[in-house]
PDB file of N, CA and C in Angstrom:
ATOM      1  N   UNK A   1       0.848  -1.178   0.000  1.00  0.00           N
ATOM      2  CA  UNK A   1       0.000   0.000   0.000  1.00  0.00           C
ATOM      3  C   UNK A   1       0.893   1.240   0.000  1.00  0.00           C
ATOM      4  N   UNK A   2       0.560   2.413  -0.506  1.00  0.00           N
ATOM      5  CA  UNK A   2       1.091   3.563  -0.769  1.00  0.00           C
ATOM      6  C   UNK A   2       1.965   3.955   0.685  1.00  0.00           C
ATOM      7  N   UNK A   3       2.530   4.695   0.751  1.00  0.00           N
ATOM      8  CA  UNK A   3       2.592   5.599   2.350  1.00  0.00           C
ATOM      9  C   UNK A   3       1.845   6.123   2.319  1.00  0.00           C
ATOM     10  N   UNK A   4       1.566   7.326   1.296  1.00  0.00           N
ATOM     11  CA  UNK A   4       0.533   8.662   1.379  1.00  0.00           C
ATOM     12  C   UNK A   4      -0.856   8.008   2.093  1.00  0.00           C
ATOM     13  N   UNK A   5      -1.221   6.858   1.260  1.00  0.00           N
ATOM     14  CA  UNK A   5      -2.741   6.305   1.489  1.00  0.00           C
ATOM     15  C   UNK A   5      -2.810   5.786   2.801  1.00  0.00           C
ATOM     16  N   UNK A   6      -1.898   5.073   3.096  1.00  0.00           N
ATOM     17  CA  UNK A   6      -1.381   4.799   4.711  1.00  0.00           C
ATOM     18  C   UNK A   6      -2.047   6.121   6.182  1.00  0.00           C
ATOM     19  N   UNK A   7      -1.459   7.138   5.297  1.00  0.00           N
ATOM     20  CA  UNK A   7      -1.234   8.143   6.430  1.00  0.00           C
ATOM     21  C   UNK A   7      -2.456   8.609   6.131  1.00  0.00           C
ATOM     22  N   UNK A   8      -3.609   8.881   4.986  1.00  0.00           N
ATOM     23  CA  UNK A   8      -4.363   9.444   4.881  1.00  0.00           C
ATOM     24  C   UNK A   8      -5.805   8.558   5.764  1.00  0.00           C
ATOM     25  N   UNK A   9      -5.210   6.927   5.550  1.00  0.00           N
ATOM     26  CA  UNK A   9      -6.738   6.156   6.546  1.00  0.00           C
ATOM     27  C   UNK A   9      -6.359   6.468   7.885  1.00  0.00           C
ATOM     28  N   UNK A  10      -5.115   6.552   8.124  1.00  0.00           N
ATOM     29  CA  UNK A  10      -4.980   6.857   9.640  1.00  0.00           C
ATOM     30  C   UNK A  10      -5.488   8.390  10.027  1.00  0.00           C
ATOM     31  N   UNK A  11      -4.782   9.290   8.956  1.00  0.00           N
ATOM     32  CA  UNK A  11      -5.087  10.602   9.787  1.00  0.00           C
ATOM     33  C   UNK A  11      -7.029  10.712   9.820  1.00  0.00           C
ATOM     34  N   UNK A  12      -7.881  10.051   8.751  1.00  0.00           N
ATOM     35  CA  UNK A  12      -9.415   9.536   8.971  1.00  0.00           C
ATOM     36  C   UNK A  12      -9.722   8.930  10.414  1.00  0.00           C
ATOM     37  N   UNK A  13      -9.102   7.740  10.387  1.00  0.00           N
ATOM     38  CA  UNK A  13      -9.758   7.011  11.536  1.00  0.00           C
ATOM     39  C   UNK A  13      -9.525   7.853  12.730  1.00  0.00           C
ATOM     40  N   UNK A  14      -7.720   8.913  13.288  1.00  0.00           N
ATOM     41  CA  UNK A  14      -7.759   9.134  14.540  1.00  0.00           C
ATOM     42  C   UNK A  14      -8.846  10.522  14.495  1.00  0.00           C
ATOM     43  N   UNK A  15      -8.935  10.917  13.479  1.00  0.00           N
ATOM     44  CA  UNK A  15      -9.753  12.380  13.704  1.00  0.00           C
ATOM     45  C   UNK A  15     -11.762  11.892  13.567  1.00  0.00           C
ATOM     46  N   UNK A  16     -12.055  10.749  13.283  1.00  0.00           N
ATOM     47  CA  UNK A  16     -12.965  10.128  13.295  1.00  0.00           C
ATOM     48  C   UNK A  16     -13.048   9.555  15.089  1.00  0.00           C
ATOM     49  N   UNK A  17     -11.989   8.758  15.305  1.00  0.00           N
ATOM     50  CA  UNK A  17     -12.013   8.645  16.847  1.00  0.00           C
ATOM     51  C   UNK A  17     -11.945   9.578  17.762  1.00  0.00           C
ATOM     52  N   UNK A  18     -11.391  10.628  17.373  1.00  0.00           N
ATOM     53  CA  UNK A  18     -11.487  11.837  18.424  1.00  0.00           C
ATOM     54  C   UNK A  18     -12.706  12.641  18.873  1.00  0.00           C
ATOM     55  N   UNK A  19     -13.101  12.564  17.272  1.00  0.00           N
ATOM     56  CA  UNK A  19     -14.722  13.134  17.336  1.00  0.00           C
ATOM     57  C   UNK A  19     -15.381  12.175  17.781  1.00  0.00           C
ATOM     58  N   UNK A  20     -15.908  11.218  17.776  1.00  0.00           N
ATOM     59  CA  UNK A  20     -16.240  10.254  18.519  1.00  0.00           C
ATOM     60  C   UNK A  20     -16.479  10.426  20.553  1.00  0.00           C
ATOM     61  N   UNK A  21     -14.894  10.244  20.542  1.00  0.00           N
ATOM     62  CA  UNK A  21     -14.838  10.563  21.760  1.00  0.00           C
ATOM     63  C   UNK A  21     -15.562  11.632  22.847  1.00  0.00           C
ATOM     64  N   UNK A  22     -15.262  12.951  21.681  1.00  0.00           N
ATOM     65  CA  UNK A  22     -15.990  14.338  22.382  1.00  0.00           C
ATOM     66  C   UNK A  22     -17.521  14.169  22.421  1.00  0.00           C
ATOM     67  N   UNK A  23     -18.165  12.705  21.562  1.00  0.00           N
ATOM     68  CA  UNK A  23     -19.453  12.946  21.545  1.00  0.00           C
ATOM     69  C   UNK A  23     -20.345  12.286  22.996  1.00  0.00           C
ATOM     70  N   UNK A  24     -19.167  10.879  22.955  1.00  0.00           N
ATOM     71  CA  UNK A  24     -19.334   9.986  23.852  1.00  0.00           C
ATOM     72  C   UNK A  24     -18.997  10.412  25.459  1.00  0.00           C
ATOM     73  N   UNK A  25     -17.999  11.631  25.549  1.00  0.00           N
ATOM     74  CA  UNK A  25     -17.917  12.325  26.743  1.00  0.00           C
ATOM     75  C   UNK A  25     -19.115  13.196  27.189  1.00  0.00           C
ATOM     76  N   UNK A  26     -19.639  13.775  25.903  1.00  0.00           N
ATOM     77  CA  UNK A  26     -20.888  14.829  26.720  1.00  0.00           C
ATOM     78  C   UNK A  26     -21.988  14.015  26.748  1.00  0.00           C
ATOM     79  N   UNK A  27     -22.169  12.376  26.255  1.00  0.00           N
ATOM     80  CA  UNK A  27     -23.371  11.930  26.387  1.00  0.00           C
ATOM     81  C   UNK A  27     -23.604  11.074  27.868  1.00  0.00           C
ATOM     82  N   UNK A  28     -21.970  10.825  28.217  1.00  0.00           N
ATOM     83  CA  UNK A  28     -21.512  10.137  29.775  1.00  0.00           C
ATOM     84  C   UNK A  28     -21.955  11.424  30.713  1.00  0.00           C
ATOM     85  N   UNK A  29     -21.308  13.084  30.325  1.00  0.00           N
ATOM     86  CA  UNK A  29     -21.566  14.007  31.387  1.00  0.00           C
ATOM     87  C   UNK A  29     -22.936  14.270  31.424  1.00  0.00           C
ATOM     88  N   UNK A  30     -23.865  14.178  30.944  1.00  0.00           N
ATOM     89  CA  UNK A  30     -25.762  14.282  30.347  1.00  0.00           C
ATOM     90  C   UNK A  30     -25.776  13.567  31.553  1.00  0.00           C
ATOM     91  N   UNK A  31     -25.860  12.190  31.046  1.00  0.00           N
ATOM     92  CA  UNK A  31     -25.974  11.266  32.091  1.00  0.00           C
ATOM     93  C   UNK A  31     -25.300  10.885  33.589  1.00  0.00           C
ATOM     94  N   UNK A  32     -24.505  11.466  33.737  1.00  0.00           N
ATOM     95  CA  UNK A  32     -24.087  11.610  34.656  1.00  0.00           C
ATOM     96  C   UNK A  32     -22.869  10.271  35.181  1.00  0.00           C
ATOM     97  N   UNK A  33     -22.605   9.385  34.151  1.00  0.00           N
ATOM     98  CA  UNK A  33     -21.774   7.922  34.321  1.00  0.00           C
ATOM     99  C   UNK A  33     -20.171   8.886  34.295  1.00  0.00           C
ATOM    100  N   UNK A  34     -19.406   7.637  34.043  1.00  0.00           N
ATOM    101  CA  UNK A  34     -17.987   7.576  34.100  1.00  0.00           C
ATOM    102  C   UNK A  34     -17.438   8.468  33.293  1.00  0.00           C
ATOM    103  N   UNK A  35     -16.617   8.964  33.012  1.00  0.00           N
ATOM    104  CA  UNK A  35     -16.150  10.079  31.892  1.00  0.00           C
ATOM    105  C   UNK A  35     -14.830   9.968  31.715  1.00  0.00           C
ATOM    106  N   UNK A  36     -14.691  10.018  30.152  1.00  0.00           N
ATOM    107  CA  UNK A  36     -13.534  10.025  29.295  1.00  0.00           C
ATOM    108  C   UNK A  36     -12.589  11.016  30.493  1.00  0.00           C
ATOM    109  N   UNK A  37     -11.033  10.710  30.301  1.00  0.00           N
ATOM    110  CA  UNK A  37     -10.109  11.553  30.809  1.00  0.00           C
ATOM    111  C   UNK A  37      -9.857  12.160  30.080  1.00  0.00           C
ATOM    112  N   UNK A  38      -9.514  13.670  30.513  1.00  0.00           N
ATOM    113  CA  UNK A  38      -9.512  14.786  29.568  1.00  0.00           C
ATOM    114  C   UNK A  38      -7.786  14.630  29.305  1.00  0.00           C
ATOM    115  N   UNK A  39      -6.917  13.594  29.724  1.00  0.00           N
ATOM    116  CA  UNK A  39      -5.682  13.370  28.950  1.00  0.00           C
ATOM    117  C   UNK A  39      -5.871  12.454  27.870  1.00  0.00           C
ATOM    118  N   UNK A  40      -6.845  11.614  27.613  1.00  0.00           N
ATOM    119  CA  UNK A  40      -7.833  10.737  26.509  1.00  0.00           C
ATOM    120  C   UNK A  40      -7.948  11.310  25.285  1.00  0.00           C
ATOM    121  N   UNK A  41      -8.646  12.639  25.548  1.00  0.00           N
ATOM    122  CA  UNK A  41      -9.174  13.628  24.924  1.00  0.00           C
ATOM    123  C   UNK A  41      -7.942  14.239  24.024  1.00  0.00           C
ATOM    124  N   UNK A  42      -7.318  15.059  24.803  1.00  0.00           N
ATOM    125  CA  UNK A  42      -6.161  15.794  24.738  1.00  0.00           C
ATOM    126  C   UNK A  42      -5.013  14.376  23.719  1.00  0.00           C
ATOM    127  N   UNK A  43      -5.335  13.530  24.446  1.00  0.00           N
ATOM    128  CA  UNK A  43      -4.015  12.325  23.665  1.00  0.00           C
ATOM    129  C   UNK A  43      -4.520  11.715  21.533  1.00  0.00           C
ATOM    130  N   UNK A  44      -5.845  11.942  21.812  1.00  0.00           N
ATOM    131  CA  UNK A  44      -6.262  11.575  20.728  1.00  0.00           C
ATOM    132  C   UNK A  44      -6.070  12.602  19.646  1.00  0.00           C
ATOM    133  N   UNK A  45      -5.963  13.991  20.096  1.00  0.00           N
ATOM    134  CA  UNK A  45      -5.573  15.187  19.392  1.00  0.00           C
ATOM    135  C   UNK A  45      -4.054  15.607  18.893  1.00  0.00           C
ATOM    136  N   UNK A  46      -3.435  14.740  19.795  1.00  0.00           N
ATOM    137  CA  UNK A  46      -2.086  14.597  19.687  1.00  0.00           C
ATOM    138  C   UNK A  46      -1.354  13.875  18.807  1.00  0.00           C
ATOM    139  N   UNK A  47      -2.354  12.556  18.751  1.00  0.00           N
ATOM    140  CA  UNK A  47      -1.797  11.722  18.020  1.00  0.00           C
ATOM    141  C   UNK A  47      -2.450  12.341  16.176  1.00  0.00           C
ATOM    142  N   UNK A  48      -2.837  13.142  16.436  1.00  0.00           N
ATOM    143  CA  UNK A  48      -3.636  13.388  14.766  1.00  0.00           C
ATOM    144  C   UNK A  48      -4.953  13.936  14.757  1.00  0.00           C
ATOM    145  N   UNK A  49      -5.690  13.826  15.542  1.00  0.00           N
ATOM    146  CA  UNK A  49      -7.140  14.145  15.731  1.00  0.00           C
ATOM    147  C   UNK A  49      -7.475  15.371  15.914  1.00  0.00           C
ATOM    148  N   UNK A  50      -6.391  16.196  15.983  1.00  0.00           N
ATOM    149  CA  UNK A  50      -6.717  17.772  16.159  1.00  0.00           C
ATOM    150  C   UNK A  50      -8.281  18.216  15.593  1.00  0.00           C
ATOM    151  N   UNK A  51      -8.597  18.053  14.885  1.00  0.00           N
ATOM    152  CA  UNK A  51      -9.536  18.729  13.332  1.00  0.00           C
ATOM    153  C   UNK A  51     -10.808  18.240  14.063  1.00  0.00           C
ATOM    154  N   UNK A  52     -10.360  16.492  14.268  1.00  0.00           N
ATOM    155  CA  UNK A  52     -12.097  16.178  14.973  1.00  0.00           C
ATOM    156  C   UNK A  52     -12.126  16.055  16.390  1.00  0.00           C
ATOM    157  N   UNK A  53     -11.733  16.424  17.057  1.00  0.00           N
ATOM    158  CA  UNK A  53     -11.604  16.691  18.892  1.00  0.00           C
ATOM    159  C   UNK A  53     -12.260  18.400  18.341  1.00  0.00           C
ATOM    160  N   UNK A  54     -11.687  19.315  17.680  1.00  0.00           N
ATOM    161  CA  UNK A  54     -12.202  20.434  17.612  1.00  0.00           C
ATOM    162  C   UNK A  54     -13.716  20.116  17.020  1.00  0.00           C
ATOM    163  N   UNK A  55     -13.624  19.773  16.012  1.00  0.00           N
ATOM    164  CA  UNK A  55     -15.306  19.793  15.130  1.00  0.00           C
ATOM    165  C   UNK A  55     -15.894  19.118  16.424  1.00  0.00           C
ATOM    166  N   UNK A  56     -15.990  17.784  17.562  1.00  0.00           N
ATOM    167  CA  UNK A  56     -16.426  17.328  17.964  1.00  0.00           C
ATOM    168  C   UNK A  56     -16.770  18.262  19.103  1.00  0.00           C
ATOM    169  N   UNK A  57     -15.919  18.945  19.637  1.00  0.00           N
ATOM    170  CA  UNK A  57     -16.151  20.344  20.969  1.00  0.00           C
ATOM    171  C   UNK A  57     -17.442  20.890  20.291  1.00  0.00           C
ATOM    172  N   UNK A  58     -17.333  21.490  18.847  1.00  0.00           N
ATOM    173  CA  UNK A  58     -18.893  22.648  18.477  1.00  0.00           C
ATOM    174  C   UNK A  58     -19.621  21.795  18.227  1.00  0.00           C
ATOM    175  N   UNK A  59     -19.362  20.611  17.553  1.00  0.00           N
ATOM    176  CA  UNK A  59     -21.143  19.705  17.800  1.00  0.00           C
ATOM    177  C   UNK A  59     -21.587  19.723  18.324  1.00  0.00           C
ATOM    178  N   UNK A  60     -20.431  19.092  19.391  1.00  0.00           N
ATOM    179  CA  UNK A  60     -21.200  18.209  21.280  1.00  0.00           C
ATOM    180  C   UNK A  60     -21.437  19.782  21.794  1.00  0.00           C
ATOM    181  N   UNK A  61     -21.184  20.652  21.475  1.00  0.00           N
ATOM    182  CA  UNK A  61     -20.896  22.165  22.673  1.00  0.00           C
ATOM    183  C   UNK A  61     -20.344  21.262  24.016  1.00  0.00           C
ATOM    184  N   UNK A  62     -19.296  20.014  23.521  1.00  0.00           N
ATOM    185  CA  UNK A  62     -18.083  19.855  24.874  1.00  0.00           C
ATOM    186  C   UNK A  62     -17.449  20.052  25.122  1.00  0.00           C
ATOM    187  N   UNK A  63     -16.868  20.785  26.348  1.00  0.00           N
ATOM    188  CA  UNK A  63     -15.615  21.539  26.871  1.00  0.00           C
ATOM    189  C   UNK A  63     -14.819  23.153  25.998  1.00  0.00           C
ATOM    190  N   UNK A  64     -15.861  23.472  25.630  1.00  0.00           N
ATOM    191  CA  UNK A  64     -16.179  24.750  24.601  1.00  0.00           C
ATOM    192  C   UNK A  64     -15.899  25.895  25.915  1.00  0.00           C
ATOM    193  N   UNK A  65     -16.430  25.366  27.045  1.00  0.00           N
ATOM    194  CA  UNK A  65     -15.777  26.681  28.398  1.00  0.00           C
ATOM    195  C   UNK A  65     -14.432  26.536  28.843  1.00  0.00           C
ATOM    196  N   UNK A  66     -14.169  25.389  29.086  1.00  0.00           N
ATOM    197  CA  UNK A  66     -12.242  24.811  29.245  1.00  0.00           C
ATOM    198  C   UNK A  66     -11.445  25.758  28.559  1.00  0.00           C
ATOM    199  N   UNK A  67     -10.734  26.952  29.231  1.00  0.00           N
ATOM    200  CA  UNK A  67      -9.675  27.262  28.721  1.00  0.00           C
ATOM    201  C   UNK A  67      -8.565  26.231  28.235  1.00  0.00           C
ATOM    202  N   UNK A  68      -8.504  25.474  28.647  1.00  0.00           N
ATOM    203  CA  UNK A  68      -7.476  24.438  28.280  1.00  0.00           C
ATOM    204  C   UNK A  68      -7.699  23.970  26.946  1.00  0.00           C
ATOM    205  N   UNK A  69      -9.001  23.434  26.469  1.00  0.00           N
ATOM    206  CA  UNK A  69      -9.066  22.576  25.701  1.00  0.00           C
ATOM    207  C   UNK A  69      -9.955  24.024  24.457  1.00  0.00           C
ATOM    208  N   UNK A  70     -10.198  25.446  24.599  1.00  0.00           N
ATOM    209  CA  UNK A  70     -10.461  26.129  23.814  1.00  0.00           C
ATOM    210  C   UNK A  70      -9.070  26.601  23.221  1.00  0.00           C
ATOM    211  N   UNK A  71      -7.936  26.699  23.961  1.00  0.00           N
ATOM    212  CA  UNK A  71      -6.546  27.155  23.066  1.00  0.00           C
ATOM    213  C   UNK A  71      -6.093  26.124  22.931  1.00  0.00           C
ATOM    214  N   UNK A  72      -5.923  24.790  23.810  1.00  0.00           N
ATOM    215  CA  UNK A  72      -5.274  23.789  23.626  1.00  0.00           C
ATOM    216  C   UNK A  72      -5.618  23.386  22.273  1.00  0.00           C
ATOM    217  N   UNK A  73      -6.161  22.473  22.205  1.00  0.00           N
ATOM    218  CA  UNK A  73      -6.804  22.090  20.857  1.00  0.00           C
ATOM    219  C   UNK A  73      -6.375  22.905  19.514  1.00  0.00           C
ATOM    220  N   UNK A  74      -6.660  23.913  19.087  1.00  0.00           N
ATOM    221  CA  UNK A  74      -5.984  24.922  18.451  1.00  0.00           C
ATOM    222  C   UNK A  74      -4.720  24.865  17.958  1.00  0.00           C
ATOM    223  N   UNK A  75      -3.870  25.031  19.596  1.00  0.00           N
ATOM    224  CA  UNK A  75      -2.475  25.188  19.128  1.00  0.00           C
ATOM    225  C   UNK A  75      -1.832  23.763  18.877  1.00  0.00           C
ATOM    226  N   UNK A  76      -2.481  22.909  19.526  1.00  0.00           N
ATOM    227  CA  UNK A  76      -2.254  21.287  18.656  1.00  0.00           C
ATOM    228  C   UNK A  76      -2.165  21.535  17.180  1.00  0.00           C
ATOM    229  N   UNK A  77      -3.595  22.158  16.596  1.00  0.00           N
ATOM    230  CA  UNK A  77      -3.787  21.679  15.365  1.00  0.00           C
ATOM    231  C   UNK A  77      -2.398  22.544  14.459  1.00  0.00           C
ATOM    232  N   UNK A  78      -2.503  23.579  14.930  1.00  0.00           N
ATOM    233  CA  UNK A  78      -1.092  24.598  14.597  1.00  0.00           C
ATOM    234  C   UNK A  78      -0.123  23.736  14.013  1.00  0.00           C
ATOM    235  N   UNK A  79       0.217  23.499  15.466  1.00  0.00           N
ATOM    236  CA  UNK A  79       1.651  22.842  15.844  1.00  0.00           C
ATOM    237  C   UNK A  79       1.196  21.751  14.552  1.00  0.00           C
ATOM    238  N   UNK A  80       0.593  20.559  14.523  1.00  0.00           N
ATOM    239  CA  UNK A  80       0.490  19.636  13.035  1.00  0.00           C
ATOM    240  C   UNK A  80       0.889  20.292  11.689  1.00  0.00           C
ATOM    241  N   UNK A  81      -0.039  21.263  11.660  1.00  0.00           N
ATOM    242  CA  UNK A  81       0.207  22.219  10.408  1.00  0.00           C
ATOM    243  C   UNK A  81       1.763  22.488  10.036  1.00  0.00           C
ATOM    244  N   UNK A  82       2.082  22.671  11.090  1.00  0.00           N
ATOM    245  CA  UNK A  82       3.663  23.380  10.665  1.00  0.00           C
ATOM    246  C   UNK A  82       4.220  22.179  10.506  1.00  0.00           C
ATOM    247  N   UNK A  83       4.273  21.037  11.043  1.00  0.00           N
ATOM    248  CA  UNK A  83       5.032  19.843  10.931  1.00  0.00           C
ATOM    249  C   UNK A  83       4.780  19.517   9.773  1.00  0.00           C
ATOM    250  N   UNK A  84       3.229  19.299   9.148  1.00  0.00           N
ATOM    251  CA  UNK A  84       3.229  19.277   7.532  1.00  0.00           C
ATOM    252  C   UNK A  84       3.723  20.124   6.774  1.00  0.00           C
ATOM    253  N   UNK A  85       4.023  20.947   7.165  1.00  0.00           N
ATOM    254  CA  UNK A  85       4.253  21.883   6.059  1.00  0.00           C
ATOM    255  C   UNK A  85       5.425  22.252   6.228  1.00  0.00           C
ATOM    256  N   UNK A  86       6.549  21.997   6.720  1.00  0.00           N
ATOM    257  CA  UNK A  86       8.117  21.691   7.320  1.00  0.00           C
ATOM    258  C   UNK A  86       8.049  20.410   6.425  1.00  0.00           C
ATOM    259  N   UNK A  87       7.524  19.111   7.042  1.00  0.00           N
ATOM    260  CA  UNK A  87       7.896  18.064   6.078  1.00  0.00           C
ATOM    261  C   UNK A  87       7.919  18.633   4.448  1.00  0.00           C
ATOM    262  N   UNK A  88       6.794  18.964   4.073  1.00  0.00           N
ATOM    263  CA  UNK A  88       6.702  19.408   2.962  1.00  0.00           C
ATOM    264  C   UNK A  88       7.484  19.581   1.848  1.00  0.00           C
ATOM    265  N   UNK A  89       7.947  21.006   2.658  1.00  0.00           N
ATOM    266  CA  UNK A  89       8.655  22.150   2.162  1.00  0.00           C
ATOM    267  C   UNK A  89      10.489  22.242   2.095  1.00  0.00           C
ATOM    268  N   UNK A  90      10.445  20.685   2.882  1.00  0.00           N
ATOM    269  CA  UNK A  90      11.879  20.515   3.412  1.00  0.00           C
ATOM    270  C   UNK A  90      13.174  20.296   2.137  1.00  0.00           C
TER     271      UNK A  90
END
């Protein structure tokens, strides 16, 4: 299989799992059960998920008050950007 195509199902599935996650956290806090760790959260964004941990915050309206996770998130996705575009450009 390609690399490119490689990196493109992965960078799908973790930003598919991230969003996921943010949906499955505000439907645990609704209800009031067990809840995702917000290093869970934060780790899935890290690994690639920047794009859908964010899209998943304005769906769910989860953790949209968290200073942490309103710049955090963000400067994750940044920080990716430049790494693509460093690889890139290199």
């Amino acid at each position: 299989m390609n690399p490119v195509t490689v990196v493109l199902i992965y960078f799908i599935f973790i930003n598919f799992t991230a969003f996921l996650l943010m949906g499955i956290d505000k439907s645990k806090a609704r209800r009031g059960k067990w809840r995702i760790p917000e290093k869970t959260l934060f780790l899935s964004a890290i690994l690639g998920g920047s794009i859908g941990a964010m899209l998943g915050m304005q769906t769910f309206r989860h953790k949209t008050k968290h200073a942490s996770f309103r710049i955090g998130m963000p400067c994750i996705f940044i920080f990716q950007l430049a790494l693509v575009i460093f690889f890139i450009f290199r």
